[in-house]
C-alpha atoms as a PDB file:
ATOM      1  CA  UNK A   1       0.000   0.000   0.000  1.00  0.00           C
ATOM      2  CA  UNK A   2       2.622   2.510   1.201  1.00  0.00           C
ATOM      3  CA  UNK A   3       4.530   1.385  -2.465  1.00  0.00           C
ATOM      4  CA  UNK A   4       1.289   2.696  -4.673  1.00  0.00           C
ATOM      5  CA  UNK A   5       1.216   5.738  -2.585  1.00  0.00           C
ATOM      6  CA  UNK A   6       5.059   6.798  -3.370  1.00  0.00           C
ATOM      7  CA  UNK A   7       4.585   5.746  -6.706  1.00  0.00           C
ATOM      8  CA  UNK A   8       1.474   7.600  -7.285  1.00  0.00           C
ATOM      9  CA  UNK A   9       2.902  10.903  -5.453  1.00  0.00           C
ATOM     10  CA  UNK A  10       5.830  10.374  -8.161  1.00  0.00           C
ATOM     11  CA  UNK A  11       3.576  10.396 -10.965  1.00  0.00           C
ATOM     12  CA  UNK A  12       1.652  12.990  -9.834  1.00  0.00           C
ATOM     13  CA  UNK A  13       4.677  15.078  -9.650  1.00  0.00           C
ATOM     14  CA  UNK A  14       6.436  14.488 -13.057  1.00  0.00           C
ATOM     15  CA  UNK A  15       3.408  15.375 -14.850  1.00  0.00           C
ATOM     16  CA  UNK A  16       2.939  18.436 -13.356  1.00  0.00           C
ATOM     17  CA  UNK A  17       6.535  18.957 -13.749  1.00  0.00           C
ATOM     18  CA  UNK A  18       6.387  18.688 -17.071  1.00  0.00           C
ATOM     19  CA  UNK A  19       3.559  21.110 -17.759  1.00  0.00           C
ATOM     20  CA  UNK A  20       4.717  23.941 -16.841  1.00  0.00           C
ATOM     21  CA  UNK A  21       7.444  24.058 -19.692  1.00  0.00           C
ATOM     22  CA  UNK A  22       4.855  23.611 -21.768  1.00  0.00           C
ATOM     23  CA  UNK A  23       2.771  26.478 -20.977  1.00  0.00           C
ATOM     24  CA  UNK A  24       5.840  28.254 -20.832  1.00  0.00           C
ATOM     25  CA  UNK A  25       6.488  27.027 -24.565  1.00  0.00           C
ATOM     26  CA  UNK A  26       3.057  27.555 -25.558  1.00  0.00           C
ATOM     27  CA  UNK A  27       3.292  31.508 -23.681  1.00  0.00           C
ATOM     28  CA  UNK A  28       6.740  31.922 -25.780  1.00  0.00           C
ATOM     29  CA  UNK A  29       5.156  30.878 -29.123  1.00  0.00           C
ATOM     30  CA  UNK A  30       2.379  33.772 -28.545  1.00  0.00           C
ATOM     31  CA  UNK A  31       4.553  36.117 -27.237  1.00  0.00           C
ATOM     32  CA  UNK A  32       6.476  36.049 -30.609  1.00  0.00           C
ATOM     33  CA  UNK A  33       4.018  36.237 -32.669  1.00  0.00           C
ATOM     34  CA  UNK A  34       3.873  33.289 -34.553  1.00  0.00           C
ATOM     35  CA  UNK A  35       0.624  33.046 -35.217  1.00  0.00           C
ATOM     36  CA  UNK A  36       0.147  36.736 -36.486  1.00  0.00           C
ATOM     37  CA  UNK A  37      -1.181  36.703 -40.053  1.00  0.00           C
ATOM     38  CA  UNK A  38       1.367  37.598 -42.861  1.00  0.00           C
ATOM     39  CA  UNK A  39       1.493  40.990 -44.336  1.00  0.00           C
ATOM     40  CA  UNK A  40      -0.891  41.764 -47.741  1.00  0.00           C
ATOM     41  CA  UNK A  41       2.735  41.704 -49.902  1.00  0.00           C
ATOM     42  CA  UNK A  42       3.864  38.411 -48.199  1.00  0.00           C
ATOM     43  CA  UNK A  43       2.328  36.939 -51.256  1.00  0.00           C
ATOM     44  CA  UNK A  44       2.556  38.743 -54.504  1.00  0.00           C
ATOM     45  CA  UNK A  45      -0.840  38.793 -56.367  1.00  0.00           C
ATOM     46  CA  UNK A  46      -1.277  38.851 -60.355  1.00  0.00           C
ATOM     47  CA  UNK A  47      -2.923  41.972 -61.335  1.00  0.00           C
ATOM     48  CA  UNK A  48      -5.857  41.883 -64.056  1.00  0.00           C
ATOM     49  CA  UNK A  49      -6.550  45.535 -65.759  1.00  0.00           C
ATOM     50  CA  UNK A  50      -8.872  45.750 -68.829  1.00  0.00           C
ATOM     51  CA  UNK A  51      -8.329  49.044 -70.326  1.00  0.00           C
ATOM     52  CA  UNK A  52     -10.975  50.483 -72.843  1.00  0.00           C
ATOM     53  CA  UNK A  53     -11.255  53.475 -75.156  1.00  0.00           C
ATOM     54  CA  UNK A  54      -9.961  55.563 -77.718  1.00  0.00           C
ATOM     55  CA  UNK A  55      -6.272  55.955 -79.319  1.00  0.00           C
ATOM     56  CA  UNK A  56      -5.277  56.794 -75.966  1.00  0.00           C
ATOM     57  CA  UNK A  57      -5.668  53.800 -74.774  1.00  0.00           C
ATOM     58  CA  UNK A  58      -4.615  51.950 -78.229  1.00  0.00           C
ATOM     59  CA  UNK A  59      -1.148  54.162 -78.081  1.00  0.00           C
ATOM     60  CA  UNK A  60      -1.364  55.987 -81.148  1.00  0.00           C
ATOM     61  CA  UNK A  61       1.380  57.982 -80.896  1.00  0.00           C
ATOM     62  CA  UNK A  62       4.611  55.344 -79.764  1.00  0.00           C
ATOM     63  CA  UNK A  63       6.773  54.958 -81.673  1.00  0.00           C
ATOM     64  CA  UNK A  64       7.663  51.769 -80.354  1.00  0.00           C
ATOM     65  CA  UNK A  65       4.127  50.462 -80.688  1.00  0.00           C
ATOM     66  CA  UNK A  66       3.497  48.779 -77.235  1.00  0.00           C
ATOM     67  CA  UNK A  67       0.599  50.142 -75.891  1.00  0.00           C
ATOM     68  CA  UNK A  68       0.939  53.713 -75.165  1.00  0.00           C
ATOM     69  CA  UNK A  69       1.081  54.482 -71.119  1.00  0.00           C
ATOM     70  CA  UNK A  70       0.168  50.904 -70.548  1.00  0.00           C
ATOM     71  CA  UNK A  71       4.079  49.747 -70.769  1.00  0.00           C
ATOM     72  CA  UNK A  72       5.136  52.318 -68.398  1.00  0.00           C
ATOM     73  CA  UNK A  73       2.367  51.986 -65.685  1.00  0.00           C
ATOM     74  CA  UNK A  74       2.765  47.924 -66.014  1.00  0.00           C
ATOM     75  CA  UNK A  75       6.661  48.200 -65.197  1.00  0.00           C
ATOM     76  CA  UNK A  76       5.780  50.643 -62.078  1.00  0.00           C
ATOM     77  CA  UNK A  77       3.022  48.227 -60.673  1.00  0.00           C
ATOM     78  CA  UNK A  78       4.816  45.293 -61.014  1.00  0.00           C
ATOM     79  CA  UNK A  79       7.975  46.884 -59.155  1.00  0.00           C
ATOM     80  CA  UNK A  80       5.425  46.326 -56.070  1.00  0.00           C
ATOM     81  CA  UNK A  81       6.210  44.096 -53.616  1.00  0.00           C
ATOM     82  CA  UNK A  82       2.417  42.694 -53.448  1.00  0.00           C
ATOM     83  CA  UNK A  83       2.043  42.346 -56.990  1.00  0.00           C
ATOM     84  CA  UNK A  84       3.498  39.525 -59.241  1.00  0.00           C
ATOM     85  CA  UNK A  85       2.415  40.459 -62.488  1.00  0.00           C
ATOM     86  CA  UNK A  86       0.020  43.354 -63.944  1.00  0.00           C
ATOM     87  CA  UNK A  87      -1.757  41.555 -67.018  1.00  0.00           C
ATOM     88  CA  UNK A  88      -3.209  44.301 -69.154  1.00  0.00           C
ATOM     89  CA  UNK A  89      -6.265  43.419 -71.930  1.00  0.00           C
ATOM     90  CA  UNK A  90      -6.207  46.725 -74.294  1.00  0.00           C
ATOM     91  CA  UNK A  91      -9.387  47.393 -76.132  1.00  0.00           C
ATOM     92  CA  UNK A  92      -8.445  50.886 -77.322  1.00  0.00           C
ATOM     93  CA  UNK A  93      -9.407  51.847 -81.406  1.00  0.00           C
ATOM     94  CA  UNK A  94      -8.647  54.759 -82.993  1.00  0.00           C
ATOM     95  CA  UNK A  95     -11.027  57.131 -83.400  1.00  0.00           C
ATOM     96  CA  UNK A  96     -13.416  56.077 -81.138  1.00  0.00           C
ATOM     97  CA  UNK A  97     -16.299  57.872 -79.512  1.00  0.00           C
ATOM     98  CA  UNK A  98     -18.177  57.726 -76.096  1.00  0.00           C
ATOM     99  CA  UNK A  99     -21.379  56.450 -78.339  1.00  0.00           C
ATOM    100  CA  UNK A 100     -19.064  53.608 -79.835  1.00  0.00           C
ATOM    101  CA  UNK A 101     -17.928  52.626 -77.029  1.00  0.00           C
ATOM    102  CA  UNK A 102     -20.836  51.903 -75.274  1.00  0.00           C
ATOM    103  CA  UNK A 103     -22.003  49.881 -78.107  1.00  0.00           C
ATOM    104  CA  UNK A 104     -18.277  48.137 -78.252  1.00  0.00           C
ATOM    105  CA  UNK A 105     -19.164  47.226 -74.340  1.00  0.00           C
ATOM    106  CA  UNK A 106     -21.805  44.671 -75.496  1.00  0.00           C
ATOM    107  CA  UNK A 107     -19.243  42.756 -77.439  1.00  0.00           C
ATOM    108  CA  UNK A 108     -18.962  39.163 -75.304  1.00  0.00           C
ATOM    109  CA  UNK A 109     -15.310  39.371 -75.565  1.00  0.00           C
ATOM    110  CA  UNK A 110     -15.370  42.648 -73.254  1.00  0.00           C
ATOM    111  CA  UNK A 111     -17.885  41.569 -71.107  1.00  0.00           C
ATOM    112  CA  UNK A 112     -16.221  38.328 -70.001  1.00  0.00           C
ATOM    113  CA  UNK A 113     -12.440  40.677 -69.873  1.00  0.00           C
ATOM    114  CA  UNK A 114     -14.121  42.772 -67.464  1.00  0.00           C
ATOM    115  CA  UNK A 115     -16.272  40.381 -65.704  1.00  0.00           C
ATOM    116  CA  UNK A 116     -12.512  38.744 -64.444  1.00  0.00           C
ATOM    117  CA  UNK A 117     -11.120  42.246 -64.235  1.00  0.00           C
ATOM    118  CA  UNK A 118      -9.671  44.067 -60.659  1.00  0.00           C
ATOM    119  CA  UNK A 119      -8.862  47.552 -62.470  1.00  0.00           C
ATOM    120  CA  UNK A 120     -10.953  48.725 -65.441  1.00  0.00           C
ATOM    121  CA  UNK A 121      -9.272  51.874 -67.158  1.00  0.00           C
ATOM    122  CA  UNK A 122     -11.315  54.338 -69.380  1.00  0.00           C
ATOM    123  CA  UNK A 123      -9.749  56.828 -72.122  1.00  0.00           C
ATOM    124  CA  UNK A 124     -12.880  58.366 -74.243  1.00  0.00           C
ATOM    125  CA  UNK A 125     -14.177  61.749 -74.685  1.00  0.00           C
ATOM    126  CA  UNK A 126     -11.765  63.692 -76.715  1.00  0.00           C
ATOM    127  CA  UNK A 127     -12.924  62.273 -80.492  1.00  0.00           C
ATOM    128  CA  UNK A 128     -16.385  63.603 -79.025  1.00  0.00           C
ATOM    129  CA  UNK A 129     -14.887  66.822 -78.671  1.00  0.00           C
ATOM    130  CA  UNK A 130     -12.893  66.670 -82.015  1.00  0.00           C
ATOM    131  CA  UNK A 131     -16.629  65.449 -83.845  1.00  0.00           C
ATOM    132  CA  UNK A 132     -18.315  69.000 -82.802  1.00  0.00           C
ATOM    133  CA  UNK A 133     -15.037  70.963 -83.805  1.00  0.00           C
ATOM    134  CA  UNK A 134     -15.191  69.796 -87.517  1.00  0.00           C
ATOM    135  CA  UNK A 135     -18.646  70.099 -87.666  1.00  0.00           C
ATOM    136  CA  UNK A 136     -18.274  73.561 -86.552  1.00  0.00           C
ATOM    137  CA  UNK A 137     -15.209  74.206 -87.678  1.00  0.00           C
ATOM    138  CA  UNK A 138     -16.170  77.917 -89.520  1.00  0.00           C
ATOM    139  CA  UNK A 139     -18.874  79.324 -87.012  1.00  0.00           C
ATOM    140  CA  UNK A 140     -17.053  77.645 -83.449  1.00  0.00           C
ATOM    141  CA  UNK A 141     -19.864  78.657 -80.470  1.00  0.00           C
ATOM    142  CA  UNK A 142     -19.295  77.691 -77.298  1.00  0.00           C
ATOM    143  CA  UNK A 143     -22.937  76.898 -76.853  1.00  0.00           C
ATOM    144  CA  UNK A 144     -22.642  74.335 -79.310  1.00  0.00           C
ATOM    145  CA  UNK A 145     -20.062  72.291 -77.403  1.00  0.00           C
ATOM    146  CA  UNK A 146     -22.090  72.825 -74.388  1.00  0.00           C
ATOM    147  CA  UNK A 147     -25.119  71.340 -75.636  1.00  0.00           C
ATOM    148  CA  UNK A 148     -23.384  67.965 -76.536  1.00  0.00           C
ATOM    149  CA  UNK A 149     -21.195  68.023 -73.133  1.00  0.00           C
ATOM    150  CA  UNK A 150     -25.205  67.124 -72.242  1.00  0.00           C
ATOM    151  CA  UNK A 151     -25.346  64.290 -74.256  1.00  0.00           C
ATOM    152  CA  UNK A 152     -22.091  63.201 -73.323  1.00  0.00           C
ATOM    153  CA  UNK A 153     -22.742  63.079 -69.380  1.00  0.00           C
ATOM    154  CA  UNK A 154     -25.259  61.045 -70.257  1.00  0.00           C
ATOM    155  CA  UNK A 155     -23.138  58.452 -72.344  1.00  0.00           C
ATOM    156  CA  UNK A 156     -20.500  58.101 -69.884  1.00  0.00           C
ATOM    157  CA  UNK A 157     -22.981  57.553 -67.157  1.00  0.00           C
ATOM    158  CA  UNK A 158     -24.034  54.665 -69.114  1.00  0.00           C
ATOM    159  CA  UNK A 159     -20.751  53.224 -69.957  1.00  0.00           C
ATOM    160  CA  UNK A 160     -19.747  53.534 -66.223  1.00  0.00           C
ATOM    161  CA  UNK A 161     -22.858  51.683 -65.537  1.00  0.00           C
ATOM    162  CA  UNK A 162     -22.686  49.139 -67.348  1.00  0.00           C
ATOM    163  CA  UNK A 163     -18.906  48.142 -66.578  1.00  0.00           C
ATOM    164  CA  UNK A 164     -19.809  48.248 -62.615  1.00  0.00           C
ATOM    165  CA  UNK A 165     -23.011  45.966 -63.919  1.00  0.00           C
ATOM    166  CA  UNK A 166     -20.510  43.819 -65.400  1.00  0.00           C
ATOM    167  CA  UNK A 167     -18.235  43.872 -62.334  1.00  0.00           C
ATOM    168  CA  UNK A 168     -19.019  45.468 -58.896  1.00  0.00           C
ATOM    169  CA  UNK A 169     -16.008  44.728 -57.625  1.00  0.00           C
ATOM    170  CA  UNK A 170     -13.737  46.392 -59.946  1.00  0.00           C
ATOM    171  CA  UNK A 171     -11.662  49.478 -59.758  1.00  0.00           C
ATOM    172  CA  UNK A 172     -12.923  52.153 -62.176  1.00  0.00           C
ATOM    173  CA  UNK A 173     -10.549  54.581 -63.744  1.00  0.00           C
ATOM    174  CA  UNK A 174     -11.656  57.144 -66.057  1.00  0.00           C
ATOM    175  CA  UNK A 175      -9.038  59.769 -67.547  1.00  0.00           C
ATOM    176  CA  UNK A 176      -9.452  63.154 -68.484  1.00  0.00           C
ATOM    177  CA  UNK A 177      -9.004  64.962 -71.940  1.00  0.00           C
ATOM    178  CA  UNK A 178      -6.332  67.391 -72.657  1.00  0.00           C
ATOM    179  CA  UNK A 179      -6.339  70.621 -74.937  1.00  0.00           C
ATOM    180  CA  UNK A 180      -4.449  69.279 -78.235  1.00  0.00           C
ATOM    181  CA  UNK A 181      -5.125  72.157 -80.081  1.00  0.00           C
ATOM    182  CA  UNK A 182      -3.628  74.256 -78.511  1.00  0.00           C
ATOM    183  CA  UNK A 183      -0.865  74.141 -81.308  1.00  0.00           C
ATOM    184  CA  UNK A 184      -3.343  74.673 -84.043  1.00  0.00           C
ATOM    185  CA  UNK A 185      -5.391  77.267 -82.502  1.00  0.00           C
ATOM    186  CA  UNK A 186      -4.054  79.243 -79.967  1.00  0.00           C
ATOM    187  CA  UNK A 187      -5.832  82.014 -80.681  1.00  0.00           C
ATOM    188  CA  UNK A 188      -9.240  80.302 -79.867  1.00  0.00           C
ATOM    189  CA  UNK A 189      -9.487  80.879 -75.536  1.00  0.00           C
ATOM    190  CA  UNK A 190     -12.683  78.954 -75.606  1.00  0.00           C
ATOM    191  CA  UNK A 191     -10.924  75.680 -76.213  1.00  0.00           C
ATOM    192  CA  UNK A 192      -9.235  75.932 -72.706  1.00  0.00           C
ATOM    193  CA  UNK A 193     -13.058  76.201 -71.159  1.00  0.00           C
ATOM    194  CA  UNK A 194     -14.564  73.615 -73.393  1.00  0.00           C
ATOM    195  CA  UNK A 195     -11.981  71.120 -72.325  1.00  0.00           C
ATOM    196  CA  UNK A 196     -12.046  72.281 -69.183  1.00  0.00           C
ATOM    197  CA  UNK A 197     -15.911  71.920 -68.633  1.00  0.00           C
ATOM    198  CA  UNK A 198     -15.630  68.501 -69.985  1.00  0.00           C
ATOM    199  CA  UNK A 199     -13.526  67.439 -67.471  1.00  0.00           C
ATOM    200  CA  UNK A 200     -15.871  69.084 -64.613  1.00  0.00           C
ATOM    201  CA  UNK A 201     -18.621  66.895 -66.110  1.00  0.00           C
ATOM    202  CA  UNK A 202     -16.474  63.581 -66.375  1.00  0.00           C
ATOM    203  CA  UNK A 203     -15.349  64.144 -62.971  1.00  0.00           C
ATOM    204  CA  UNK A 204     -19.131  64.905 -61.700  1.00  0.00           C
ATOM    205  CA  UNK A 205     -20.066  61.643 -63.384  1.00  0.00           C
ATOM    206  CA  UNK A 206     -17.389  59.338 -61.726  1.00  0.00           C
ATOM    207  CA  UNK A 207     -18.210  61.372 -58.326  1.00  0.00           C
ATOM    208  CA  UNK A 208     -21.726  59.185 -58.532  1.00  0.00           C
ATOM    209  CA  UNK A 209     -20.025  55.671 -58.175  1.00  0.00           C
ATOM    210  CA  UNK A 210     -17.814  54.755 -55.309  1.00  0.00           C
ATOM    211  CA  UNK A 211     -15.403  52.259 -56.876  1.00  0.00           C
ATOM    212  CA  UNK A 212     -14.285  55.344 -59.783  1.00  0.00           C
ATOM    213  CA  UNK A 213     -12.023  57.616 -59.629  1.00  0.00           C
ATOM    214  CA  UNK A 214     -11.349  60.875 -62.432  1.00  0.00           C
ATOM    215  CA  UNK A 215      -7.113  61.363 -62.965  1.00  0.00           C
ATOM    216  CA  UNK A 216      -6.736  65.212 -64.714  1.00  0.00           C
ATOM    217  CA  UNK A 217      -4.307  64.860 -67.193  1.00  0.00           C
ATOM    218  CA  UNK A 218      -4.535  68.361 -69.479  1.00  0.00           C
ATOM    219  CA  UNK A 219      -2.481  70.412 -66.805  1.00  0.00           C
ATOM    220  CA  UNK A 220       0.369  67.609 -67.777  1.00  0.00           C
ATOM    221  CA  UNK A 221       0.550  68.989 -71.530  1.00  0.00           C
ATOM    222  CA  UNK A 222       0.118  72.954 -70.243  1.00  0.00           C
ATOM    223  CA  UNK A 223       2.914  73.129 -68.315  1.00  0.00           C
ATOM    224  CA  UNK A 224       6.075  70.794 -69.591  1.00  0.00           C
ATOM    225  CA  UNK A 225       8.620  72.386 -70.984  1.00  0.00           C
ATOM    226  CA  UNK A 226       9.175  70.108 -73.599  1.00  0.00           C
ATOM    227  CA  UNK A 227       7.187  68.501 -76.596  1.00  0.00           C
ATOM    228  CA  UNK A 228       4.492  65.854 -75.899  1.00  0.00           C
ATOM    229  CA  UNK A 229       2.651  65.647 -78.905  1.00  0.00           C
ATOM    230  CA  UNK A 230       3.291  63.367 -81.506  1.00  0.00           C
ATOM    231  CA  UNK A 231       4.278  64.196 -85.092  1.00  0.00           C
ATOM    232  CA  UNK A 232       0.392  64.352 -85.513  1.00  0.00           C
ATOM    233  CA  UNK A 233      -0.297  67.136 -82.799  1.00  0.00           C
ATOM    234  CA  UNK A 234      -3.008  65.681 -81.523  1.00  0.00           C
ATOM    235  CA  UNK A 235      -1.808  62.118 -79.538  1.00  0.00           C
ATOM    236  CA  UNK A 236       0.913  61.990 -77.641  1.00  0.00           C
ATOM    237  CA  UNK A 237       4.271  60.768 -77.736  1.00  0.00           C
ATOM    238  CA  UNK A 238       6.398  58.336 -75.770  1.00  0.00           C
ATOM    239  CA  UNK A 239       7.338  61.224 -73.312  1.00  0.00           C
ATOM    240  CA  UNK A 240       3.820  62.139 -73.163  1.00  0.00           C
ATOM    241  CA  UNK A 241       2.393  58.524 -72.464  1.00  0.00           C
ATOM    242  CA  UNK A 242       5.032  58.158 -69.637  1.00  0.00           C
ATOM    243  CA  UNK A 243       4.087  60.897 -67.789  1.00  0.00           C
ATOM    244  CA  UNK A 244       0.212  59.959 -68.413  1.00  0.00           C
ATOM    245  CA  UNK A 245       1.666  56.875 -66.508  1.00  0.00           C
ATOM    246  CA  UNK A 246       3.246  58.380 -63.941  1.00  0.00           C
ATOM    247  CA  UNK A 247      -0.137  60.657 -62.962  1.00  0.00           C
ATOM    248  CA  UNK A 248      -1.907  57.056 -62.914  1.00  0.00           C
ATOM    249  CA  UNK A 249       0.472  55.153 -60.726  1.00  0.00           C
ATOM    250  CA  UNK A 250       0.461  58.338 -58.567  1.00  0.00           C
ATOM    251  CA  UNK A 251      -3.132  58.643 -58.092  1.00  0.00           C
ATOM    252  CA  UNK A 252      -3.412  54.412 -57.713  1.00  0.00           C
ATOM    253  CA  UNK A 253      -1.198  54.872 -54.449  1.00  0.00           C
ATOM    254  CA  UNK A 254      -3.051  58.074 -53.189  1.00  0.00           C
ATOM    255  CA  UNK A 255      -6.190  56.368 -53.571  1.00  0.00           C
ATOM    256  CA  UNK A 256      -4.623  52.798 -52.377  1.00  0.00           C
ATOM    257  CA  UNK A 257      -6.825  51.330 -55.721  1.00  0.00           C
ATOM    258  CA  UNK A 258      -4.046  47.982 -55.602  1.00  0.00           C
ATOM    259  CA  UNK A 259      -5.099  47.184 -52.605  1.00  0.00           C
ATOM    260  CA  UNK A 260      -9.204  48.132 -52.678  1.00  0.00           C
ATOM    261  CA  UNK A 261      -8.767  45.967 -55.954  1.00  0.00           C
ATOM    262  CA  UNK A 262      -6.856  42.400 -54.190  1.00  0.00           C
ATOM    263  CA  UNK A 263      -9.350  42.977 -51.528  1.00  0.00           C
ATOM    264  CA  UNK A 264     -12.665  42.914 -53.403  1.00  0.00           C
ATOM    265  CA  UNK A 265     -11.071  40.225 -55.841  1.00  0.00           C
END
């Protein structure tokens, strides 16, 4: 009897001898953090952009024929830690209108790009503006530009609405027009408040729809000192598309649109 009481006394004590290391083990393992949850960048993501539009977003205008800003702004996103790769799907043509686009948008081969889309990117508006300045080309009013800025609002309100029907979840990125003839027509002040009154109505429109965001770009070809217009005078050149980049990328970390996008993804 006396032996199963020692024995039992012993056993008693080596087990509770040995848990307290453990706890202490189990404490140190907390205390260190290893069980925090990795940062967002541990793991870089792939990046899916579908950009849509006009020339702009085709690259008329470089020279090296890769895309216009979409070269430059993939090489600064994918110098992120959290991103792996930024796939870009252009669906820019020449030429095109905001009424051509939204009938371009029903095409099944954009609906299923943006459908699997994070970032959707938007370059439209200035052929509208070039369509009213050759019809008017003799007898220029600013009234008349005025009265299809109307129209307009309304066609971009549709073609942001029906990407975000497409995908809620996407990033929405519309960019602004710039003056380009400013070369040609100097002389004409009106084109500085036509353009610029576009822009206040793009910017209104994209101000409806949380995920959307309006980057100014015009001020860009005002104030550099040196040439950004192609041979043309009307798209830009490499220089210009770079810098077009560089406003995107800025206004991507400003906004912190990577990261909305990888979250609602």
């Amino acid at each position: 009897m006396k032996k199963f009481i020692i024995l039992l006394f012993c056993s008693i004590f080596v087990f509770s001898g040995c848990s307290t290391p453990y706890k202490e083990q189990k404490a140190r393992i907390t205390e260190h953090g290893y069980k925090q949850i990795p940062p967002d960048d541990f793991i870089p993501k792939d990046l899916r952009v579908v950009s849509i539009g006009d020339s702009l977003t085709q690259g008329v205008g470089d020279v090296k024929e890769l895309g216009g800003y979409i070269p430059y702004l993939k090489e600064k996103l994918e110098s992120q830690k959290d991103i792996r790769t930024a796939d870009f799907i252009n669906f820019g043509i020449k030429g095109n209108r905001s009424d051509q686009l939204l009938k371009r948008l029903d095409q099944p081969e954009v609906q299923t790009a943006i459908q699997n889309a994070d970032i959707v990117m938007i370059t439209i508006g200035g052929n509208d503006v070039m369509k009213v300045f050759k019809q008017n080309l003799t007898h220029l009013k600013l009234e008349t530009f005025l009265q299809e800025e109307k129209y307009y609002r309304e066609r971009l309100t549709n073609i942001i609405e029906l990407v975000s029907s497409y995908n809620n979840q996407a990033e929405i990125i519309l960019m602004g027009i710039y003056n380009p003839f400013m070369r040609w027509f100097a002389d004409i002040k009106e084109m500085d408040q036509i353009i610029s009154t576009w822009n206040d109505t793009s910017s209104d429109v994209v101000d409806q729809f949380d995920q959307a965001y309006f980057v100014p770009v015009a001020d860009i070809f005002y104030n550099y000192e040196e040439d950004l217009l192609y041979t043309d005078y009307f798209h830009p050149n490499n220089k210009g598309y770079e810098l077009i980049a560089a406003r995107f990328y800025t206004y991507f970390n400003e906004h912190g649109i990577v990261e909305k996008a990888f979250q609602n993804g």
